[in-house]
C-alpha atoms as a PDB file:
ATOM      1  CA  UNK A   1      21.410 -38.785   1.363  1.00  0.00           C
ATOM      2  CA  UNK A   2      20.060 -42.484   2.179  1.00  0.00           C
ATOM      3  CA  UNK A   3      16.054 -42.379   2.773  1.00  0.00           C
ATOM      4  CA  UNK A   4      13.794 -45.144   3.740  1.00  0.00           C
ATOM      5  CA  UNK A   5      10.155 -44.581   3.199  1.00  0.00           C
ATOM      6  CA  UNK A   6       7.667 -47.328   4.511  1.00  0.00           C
ATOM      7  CA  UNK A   7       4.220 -46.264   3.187  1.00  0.00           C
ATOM      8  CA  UNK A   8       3.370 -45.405  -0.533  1.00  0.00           C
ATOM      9  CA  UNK A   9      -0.035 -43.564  -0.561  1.00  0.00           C
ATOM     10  CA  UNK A  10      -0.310 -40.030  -0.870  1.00  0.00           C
ATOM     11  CA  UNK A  11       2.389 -38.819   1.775  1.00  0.00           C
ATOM     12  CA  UNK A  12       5.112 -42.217   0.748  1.00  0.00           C
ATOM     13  CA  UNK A  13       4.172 -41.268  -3.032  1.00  0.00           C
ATOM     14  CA  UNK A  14       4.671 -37.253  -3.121  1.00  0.00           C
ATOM     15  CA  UNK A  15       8.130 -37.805  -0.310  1.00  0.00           C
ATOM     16  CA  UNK A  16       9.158 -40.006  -2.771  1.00  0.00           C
ATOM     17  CA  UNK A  17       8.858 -37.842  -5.719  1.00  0.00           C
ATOM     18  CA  UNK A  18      10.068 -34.790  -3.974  1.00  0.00           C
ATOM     19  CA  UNK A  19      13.240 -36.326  -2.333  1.00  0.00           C
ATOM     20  CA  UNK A  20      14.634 -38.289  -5.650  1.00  0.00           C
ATOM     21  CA  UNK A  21      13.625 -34.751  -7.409  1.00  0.00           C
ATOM     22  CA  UNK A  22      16.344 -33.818  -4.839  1.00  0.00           C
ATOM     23  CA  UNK A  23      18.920 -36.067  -5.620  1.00  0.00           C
ATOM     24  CA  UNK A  24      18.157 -38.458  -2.820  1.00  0.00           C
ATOM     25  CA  UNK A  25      18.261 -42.385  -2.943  1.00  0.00           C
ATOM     26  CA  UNK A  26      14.867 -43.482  -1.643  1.00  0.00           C
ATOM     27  CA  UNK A  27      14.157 -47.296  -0.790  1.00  0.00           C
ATOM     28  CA  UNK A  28      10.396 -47.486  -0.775  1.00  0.00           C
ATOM     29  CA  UNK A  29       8.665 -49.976   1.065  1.00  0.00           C
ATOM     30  CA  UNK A  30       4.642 -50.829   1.301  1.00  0.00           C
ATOM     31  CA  UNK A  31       2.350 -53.541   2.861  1.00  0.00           C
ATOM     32  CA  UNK A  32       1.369 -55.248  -0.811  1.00  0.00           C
ATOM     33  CA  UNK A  33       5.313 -55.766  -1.032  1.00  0.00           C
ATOM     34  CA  UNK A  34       8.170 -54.273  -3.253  1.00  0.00           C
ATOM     35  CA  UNK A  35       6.188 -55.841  -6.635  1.00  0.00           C
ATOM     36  CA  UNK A  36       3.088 -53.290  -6.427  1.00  0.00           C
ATOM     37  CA  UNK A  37       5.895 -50.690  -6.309  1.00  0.00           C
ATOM     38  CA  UNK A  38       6.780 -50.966  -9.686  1.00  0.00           C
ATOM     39  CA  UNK A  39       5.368 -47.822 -11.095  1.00  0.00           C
ATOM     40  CA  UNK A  40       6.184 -45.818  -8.527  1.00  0.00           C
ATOM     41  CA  UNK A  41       9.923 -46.907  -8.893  1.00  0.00           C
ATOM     42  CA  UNK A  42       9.818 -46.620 -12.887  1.00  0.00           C
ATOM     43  CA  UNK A  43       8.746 -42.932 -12.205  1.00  0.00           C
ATOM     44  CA  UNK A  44      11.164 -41.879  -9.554  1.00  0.00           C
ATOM     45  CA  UNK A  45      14.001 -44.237  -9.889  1.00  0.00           C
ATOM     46  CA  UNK A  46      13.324 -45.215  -6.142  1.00  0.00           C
ATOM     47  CA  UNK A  47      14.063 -48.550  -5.167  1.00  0.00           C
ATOM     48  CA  UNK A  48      11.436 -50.766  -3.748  1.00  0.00           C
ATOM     49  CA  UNK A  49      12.222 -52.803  -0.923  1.00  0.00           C
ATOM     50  CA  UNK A  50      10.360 -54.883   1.958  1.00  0.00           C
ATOM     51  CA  UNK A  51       9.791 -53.062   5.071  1.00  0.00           C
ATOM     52  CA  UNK A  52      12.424 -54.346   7.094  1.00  0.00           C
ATOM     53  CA  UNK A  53      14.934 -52.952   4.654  1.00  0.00           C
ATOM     54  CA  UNK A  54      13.606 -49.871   4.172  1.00  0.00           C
ATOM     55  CA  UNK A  55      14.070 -49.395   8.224  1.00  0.00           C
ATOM     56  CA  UNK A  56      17.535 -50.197   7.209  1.00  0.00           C
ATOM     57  CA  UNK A  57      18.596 -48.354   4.049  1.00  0.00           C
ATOM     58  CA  UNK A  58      19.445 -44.624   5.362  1.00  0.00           C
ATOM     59  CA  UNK A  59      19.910 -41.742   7.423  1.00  0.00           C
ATOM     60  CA  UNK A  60      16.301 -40.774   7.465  1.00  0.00           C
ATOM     61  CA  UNK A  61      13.346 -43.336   8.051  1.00  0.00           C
ATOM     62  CA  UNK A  62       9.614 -42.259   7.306  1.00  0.00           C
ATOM     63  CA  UNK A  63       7.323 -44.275   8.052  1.00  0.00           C
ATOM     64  CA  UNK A  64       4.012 -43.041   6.885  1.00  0.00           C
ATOM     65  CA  UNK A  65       1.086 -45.392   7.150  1.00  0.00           C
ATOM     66  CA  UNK A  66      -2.113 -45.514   8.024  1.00  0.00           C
ATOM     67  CA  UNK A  67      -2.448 -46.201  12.302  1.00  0.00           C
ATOM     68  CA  UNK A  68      -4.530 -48.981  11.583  1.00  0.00           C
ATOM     69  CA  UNK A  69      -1.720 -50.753   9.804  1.00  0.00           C
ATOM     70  CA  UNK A  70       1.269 -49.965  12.287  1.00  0.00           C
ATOM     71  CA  UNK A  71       0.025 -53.180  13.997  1.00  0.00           C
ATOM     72  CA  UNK A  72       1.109 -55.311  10.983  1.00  0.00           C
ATOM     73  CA  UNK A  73       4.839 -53.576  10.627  1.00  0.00           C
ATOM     74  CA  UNK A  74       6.703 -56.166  11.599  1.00  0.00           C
ATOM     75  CA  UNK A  75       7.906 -56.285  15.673  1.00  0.00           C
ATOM     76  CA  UNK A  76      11.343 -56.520  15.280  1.00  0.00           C
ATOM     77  CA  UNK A  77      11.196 -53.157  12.461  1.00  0.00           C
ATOM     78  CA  UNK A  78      13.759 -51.049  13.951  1.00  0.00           C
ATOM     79  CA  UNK A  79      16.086 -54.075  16.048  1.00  0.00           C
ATOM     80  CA  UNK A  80      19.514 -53.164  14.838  1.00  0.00           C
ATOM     81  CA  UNK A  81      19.130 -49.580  13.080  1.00  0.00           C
ATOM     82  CA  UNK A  82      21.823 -47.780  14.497  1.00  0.00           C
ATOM     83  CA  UNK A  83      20.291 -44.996  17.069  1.00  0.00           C
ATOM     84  CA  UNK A  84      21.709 -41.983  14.496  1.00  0.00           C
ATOM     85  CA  UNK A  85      19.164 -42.894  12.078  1.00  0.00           C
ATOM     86  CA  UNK A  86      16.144 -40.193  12.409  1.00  0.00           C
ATOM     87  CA  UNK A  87      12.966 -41.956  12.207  1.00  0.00           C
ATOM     88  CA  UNK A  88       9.959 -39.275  11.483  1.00  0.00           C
ATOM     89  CA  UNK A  89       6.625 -40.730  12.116  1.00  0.00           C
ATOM     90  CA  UNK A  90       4.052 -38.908  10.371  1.00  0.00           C
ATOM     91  CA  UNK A  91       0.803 -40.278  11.929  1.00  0.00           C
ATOM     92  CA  UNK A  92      -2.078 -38.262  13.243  1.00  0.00           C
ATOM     93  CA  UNK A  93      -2.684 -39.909  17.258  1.00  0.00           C
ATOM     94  CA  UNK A  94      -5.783 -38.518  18.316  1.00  0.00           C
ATOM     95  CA  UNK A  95      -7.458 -39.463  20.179  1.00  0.00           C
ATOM     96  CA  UNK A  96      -4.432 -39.875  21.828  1.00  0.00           C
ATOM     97  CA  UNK A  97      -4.025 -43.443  21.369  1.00  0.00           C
ATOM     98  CA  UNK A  98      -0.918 -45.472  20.150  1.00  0.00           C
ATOM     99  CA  UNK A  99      -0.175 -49.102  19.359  1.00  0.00           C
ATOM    100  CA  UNK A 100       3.328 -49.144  20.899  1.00  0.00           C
ATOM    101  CA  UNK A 101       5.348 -51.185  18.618  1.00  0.00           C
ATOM    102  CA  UNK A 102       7.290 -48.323  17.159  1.00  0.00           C
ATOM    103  CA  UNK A 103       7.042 -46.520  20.792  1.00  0.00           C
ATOM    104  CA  UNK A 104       8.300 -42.934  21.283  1.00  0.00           C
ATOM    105  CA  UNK A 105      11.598 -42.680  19.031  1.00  0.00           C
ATOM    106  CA  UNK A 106      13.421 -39.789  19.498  1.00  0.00           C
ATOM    107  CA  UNK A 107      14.224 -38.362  16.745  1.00  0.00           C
ATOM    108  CA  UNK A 108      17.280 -35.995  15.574  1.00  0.00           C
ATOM    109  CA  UNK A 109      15.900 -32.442  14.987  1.00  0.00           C
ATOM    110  CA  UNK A 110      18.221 -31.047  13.120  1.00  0.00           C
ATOM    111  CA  UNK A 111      18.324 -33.528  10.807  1.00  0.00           C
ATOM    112  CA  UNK A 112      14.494 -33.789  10.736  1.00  0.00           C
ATOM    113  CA  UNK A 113      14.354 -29.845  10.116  1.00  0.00           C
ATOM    114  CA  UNK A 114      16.767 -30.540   7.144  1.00  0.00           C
ATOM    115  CA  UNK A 115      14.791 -32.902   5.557  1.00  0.00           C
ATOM    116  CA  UNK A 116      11.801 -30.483   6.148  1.00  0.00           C
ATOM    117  CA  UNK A 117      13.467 -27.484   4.786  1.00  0.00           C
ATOM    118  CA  UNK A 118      14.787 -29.227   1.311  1.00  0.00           C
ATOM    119  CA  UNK A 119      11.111 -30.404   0.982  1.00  0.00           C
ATOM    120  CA  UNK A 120      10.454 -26.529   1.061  1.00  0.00           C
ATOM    121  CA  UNK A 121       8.630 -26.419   4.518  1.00  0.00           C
ATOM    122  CA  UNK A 122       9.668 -24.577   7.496  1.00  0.00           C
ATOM    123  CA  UNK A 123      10.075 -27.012  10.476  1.00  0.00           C
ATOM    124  CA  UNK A 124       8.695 -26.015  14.199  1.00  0.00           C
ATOM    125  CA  UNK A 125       9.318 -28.167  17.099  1.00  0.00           C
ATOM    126  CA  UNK A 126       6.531 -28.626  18.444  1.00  0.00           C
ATOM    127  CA  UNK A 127       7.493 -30.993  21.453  1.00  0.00           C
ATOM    128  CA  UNK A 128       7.196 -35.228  22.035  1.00  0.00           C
ATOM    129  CA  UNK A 129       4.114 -36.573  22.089  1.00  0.00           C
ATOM    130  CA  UNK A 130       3.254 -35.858  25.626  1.00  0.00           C
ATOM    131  CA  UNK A 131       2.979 -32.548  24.098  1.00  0.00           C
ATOM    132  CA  UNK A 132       1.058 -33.206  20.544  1.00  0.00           C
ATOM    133  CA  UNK A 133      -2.203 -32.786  22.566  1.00  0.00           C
ATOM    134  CA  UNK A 134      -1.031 -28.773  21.263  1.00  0.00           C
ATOM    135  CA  UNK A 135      -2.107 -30.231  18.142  1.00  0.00           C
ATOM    136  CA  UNK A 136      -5.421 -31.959  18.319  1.00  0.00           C
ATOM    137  CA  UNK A 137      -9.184 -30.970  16.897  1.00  0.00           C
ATOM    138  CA  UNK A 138      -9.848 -27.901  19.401  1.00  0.00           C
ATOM    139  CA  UNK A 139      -6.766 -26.481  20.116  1.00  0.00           C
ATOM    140  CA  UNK A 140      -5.731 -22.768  18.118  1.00  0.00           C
ATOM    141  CA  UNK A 141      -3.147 -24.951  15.206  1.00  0.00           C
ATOM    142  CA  UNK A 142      -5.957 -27.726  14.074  1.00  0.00           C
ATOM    143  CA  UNK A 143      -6.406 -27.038  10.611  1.00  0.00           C
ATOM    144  CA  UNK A 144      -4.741 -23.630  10.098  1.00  0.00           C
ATOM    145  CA  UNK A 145      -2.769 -22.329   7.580  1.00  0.00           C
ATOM    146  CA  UNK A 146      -0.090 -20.078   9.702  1.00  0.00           C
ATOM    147  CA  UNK A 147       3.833 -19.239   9.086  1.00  0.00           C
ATOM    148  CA  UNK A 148       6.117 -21.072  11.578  1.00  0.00           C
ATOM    149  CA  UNK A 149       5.700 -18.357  13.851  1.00  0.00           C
ATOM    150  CA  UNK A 150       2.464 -18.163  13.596  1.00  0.00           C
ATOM    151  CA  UNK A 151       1.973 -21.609  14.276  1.00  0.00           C
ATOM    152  CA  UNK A 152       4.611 -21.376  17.524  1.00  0.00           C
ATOM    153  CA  UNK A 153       2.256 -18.215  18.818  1.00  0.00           C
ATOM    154  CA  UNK A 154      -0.917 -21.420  18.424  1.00  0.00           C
ATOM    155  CA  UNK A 155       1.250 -23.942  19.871  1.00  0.00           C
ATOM    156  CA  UNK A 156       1.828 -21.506  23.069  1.00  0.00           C
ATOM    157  CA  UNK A 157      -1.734 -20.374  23.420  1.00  0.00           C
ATOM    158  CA  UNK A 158      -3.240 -24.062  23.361  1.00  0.00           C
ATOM    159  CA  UNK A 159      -4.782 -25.203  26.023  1.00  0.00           C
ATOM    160  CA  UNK A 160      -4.951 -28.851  28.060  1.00  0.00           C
ATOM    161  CA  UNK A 161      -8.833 -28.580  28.980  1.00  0.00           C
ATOM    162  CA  UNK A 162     -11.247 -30.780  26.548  1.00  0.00           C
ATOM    163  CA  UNK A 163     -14.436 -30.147  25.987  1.00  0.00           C
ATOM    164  CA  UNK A 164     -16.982 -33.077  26.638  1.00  0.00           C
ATOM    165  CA  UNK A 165     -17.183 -33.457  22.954  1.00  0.00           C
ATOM    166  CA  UNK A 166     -13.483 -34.007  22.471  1.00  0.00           C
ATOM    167  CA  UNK A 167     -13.208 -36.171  26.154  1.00  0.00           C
ATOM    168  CA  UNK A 168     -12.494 -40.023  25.593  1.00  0.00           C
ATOM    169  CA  UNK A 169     -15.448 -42.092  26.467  1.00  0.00           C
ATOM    170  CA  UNK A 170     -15.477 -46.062  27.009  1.00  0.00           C
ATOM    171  CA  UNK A 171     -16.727 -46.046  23.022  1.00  0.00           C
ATOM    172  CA  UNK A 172     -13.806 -44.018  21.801  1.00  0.00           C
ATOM    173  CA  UNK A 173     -11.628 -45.438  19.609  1.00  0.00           C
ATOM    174  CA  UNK A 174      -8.941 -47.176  21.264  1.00  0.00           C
ATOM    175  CA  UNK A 175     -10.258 -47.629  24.451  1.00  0.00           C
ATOM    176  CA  UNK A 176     -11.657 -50.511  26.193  1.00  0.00           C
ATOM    177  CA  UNK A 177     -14.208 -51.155  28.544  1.00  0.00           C
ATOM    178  CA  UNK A 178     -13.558 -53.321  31.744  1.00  0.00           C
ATOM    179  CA  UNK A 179     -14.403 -56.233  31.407  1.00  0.00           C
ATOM    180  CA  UNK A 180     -16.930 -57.081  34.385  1.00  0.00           C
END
């Protein structure tokens, strides 16, 4: 299988490993460019590529960034890739805020649970991400260490209400105050 991973820090670097470990082809892409990938490629035999192509180069996209950085992916990232491509975001949203260039992709499940399971994780669906609020600081899964059905049982039991501490103020990141 054909992977494209855009991001090589700790989750880009390990995928990387673990997937050409597997057999897979892996076109690696990162923000200082395919040069500053050299090491990386040397070690896994993955081939280092500029974002765009990386979008392009297989069944399975990750992008895996920092969400500080997804505004400088370029616009136009995923014009063209054929809607059968699974694109698996791995960012971390809360406070519930997004920049909207990559938007809500929808991505293939079973395919997505594949990739999970030869990385040696069980997969659990735990919704779109008008329901990853079953995920945030607060709720019965943050920072656990459960079995897939354990973390389905969390999942269930979570619950919508925020405390004030966890409740979005007009000084919370990624919100804005009106202007007067």
């Amino acid at each position: 299988m054909m992977n494209g991973i855009i991001g090589a820090g700790q989750i880009g670097g390990t995928l990387t490993r673990r997937l050409t470990k597997l057999g897979h082809d892996v076109f690696l892409a990162n923000s200082r460019g395919p040069t500053s990938l050299a090491d990386l490629a040397r070690e896994t035999g993955a081939k280092p590529v500029p974002a765009l192509e990386a979008a392009r180069a297989g069944e399975v996209v990750v992008v895996t960034i920092p969400e500080a950085k997804i505004r400088d992916l370029p616009r136009d990232l995923f014009a063209g890739v054929p809607d059968d491509v699974v694109v698996i975001d791995t960012g971390n949203y809360y406070p519930r805020e997004r920049d909207g260039r990559i938007g809500e992709i929808e991505v293939g499940m079973a395919e997505s649970r594949w990739v999970a399971n030869q990385l040696g994780f069980d997969a659990v669906d735990a919704g779109g991400l008008d329901e990853s609020w079953r995920q945030q600081p607060g709720t019965p899964v943050y920072t656990t260490d459960l079995d897939a059905e354990g973390v389905r049982r969390a999942l269930a039991q979570a619950s919508n209400k925020r405390t004030p501490k966890r409740q979005a103020t007009e000084n919370s990141p990624g919100t804005f105050a009106n202007p007067a």
